[in-house]
N, C-alpha and C. Protein backbone atom coordinates (compact mmCIF):
# COMPACT_ATOMS: atom_id res chain seq x y z
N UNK A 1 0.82 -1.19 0.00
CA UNK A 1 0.00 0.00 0.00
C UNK A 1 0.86 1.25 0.00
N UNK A 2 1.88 0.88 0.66
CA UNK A 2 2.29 2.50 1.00
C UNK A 2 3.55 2.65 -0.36
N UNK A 3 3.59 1.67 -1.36
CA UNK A 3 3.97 2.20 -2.76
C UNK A 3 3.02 2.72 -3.91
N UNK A 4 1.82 2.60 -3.52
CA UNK A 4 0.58 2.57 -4.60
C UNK A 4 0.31 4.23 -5.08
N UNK A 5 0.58 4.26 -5.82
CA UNK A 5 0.41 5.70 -6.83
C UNK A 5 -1.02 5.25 -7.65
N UNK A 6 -1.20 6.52 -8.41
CA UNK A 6 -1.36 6.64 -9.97
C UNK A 6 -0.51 6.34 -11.03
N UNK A 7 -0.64 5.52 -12.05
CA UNK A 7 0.21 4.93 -13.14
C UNK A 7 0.84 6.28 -13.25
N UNK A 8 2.04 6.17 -14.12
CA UNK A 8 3.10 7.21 -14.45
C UNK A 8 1.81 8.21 -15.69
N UNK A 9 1.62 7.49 -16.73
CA UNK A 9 0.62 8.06 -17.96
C UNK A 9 -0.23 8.74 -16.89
N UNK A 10 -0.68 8.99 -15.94
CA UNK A 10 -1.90 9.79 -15.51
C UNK A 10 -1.47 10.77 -15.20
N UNK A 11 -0.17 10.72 -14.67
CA UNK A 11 0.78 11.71 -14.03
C UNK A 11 1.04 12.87 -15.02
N UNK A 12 1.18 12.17 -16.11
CA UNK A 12 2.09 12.80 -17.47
C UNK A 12 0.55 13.69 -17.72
N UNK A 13 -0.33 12.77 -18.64
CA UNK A 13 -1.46 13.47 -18.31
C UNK A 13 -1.97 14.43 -17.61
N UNK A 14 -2.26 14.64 -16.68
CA UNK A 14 -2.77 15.38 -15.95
C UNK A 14 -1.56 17.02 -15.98
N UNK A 15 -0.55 16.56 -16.00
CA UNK A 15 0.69 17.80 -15.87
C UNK A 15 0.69 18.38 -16.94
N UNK A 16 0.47 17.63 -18.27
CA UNK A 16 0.55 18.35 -19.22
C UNK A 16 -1.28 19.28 -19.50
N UNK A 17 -1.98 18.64 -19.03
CA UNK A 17 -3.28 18.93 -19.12
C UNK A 17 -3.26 20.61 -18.22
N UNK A 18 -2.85 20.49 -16.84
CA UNK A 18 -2.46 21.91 -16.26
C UNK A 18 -1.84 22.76 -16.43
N UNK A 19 -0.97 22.35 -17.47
CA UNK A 19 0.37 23.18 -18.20
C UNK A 19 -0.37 23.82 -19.61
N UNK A 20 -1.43 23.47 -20.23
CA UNK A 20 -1.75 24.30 -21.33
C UNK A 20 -3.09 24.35 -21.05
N UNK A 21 -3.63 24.12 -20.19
CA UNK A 21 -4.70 24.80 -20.05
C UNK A 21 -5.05 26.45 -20.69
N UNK A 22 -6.36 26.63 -21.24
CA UNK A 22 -6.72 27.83 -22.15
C UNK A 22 -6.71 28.76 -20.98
N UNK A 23 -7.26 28.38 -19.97
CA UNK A 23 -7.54 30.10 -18.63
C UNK A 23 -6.22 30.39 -18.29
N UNK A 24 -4.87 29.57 -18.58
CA UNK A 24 -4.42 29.99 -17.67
C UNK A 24 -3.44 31.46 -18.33
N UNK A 25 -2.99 32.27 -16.68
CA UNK A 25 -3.16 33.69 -17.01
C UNK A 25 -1.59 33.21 -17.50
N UNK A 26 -1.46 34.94 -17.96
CA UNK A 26 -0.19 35.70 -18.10
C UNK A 26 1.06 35.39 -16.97
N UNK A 27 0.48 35.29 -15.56
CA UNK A 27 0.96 34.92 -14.76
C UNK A 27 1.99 33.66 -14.94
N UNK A 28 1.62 32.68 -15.40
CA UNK A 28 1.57 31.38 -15.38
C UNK A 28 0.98 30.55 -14.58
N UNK A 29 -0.33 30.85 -13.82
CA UNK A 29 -0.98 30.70 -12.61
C UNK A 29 -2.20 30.08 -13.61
N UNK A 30 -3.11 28.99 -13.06
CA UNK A 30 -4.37 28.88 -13.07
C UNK A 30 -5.39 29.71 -11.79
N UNK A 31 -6.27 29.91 -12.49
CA UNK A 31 -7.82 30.63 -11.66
C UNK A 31 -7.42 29.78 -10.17
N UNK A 32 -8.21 30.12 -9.54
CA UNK A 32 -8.87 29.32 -8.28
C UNK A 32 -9.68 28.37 -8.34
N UNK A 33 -9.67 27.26 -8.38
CA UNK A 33 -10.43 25.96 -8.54
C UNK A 33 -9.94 25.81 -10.31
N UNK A 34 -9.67 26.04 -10.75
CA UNK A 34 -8.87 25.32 -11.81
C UNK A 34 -8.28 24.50 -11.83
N UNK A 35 -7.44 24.13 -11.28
CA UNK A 35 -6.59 22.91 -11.20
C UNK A 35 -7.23 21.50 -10.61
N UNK A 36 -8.36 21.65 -9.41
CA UNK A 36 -8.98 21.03 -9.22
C UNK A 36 -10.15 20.45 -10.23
N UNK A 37 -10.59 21.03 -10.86
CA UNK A 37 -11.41 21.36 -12.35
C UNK A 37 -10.82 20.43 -13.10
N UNK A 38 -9.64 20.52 -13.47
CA UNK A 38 -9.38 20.37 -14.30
C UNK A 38 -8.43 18.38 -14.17
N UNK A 39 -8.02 18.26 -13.10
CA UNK A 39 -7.72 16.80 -12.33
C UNK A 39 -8.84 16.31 -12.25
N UNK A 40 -10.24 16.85 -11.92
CA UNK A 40 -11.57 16.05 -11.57
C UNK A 40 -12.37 15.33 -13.09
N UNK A 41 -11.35 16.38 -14.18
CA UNK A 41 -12.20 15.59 -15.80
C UNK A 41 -11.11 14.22 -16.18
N UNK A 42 -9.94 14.23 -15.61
CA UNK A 42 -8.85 13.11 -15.07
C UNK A 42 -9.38 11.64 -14.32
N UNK A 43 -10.19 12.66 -13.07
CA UNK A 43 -10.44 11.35 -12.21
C UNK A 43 -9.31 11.33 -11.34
N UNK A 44 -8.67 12.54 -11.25
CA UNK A 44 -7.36 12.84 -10.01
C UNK A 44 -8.12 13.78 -9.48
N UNK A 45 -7.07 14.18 -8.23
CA UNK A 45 -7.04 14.83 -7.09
C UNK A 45 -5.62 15.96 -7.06
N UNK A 46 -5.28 16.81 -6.28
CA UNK A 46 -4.07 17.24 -6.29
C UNK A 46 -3.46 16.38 -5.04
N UNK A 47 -4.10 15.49 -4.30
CA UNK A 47 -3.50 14.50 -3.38
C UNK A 47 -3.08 13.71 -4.23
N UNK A 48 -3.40 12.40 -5.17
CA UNK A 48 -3.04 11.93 -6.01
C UNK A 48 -1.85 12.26 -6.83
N UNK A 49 -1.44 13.80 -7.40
CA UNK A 49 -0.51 14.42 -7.73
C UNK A 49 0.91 14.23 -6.33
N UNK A 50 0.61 14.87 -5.24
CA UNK A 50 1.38 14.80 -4.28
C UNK A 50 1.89 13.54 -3.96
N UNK A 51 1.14 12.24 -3.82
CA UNK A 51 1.50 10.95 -3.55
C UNK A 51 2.47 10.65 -4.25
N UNK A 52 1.90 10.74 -5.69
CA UNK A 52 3.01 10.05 -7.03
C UNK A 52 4.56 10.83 -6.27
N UNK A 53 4.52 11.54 -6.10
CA UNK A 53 5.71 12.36 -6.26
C UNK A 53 6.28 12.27 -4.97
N UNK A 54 5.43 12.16 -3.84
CA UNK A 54 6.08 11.56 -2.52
C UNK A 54 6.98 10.06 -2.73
N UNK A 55 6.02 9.35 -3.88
CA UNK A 55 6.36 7.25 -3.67
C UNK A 55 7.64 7.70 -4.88
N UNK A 56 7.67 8.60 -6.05
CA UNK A 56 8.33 8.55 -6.88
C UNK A 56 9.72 9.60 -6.85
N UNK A 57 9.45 10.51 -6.58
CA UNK A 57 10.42 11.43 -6.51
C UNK A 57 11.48 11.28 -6.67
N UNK A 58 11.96 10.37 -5.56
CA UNK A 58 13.46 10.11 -5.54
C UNK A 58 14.09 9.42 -6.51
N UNK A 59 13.49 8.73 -7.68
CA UNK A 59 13.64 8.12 -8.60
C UNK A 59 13.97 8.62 -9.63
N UNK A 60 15.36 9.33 -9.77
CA UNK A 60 15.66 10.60 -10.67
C UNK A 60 15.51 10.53 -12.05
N UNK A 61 16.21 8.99 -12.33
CA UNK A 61 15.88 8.38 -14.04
C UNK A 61 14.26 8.47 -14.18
N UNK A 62 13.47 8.06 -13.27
CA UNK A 62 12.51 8.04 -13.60
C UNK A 62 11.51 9.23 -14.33
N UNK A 63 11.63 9.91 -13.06
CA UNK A 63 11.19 11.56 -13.05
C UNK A 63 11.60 12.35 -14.26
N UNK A 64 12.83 12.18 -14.54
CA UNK A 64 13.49 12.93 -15.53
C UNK A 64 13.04 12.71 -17.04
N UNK A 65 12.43 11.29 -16.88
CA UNK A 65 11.76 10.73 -18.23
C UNK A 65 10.49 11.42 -18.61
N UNK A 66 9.79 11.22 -17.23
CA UNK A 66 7.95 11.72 -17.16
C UNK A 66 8.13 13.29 -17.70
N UNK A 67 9.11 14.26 -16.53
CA UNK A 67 9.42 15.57 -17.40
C UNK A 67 9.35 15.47 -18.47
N UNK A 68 10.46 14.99 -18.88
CA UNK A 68 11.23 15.09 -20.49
C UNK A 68 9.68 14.84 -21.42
N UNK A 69 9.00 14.08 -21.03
CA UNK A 69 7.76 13.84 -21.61
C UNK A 69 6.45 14.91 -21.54
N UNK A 70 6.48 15.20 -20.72
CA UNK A 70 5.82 16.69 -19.89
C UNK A 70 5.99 17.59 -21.28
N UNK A 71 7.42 18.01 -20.76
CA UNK A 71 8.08 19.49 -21.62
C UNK A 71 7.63 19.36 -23.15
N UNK A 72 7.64 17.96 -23.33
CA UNK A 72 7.82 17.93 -24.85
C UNK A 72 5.89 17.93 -25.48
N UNK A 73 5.81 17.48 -24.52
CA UNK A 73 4.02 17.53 -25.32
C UNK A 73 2.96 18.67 -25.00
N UNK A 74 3.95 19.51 -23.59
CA UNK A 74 3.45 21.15 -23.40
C UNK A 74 3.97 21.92 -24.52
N UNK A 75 4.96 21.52 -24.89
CA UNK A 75 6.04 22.57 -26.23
C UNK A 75 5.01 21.98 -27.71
N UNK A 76 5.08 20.92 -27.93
CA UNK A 76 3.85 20.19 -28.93
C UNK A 76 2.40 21.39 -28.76
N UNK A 77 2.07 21.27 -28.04
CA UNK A 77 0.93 21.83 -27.39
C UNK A 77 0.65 23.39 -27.95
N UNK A 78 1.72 24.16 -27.67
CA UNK A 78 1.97 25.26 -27.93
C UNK A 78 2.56 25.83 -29.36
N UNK A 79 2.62 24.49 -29.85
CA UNK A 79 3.34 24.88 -31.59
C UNK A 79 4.82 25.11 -31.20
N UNK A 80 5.45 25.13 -30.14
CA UNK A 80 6.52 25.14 -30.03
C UNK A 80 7.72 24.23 -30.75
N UNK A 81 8.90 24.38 -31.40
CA UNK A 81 9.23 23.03 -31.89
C UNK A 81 11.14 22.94 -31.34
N UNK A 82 11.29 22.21 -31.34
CA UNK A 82 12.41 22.08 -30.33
C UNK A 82 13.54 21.87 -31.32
N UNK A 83 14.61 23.18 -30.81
CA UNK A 83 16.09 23.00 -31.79
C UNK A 83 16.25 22.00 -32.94
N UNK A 84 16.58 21.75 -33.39
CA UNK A 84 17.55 20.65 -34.27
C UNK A 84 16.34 19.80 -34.59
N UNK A 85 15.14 20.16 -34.50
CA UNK A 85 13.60 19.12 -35.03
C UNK A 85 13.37 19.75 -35.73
């Protein structure tokens, strides 16, 4: 029990889902209840978020992958296209 997360894909999901969200401001901030909003069309929580990252964290190869996966489908997202692609 006390290893049990959310699969890694929900993780990725959900981060990239908060990362291009349309409301979010100039800031780089979502609204108030946005983020919750927006984990609840997921079927997450921001506890769920916190866990993964409590059981996973320390797992640097790991983490560094899910990012690397993150960055690249927020940059996708945005029409962004990355050096030397």
């Amino acid at each position: 029990m006390a290893g049990e997360t959310i699969p890694s894909d929900s993780f990725v999901e959900a981060m990239v889902a908060l990362r291009t969200s349309p409301v979010m401001g100039t800031s780089g901030f979502l609204p108030a209840g946005e983020p919750e909003r927006i984990l609840g069309e997921h079927g997450l929580t921001p506890e769920d978020l916190r866990r993964f990252v409590e059981v996973h964290g320390a797992n640097v190869p790991m983490m560094t992958d899910l990012w690397t996966q993150i960055e690249s489908r927020v940059a996708e997202a945005r029409g962004v296209t990355e050096p030397g692609n």
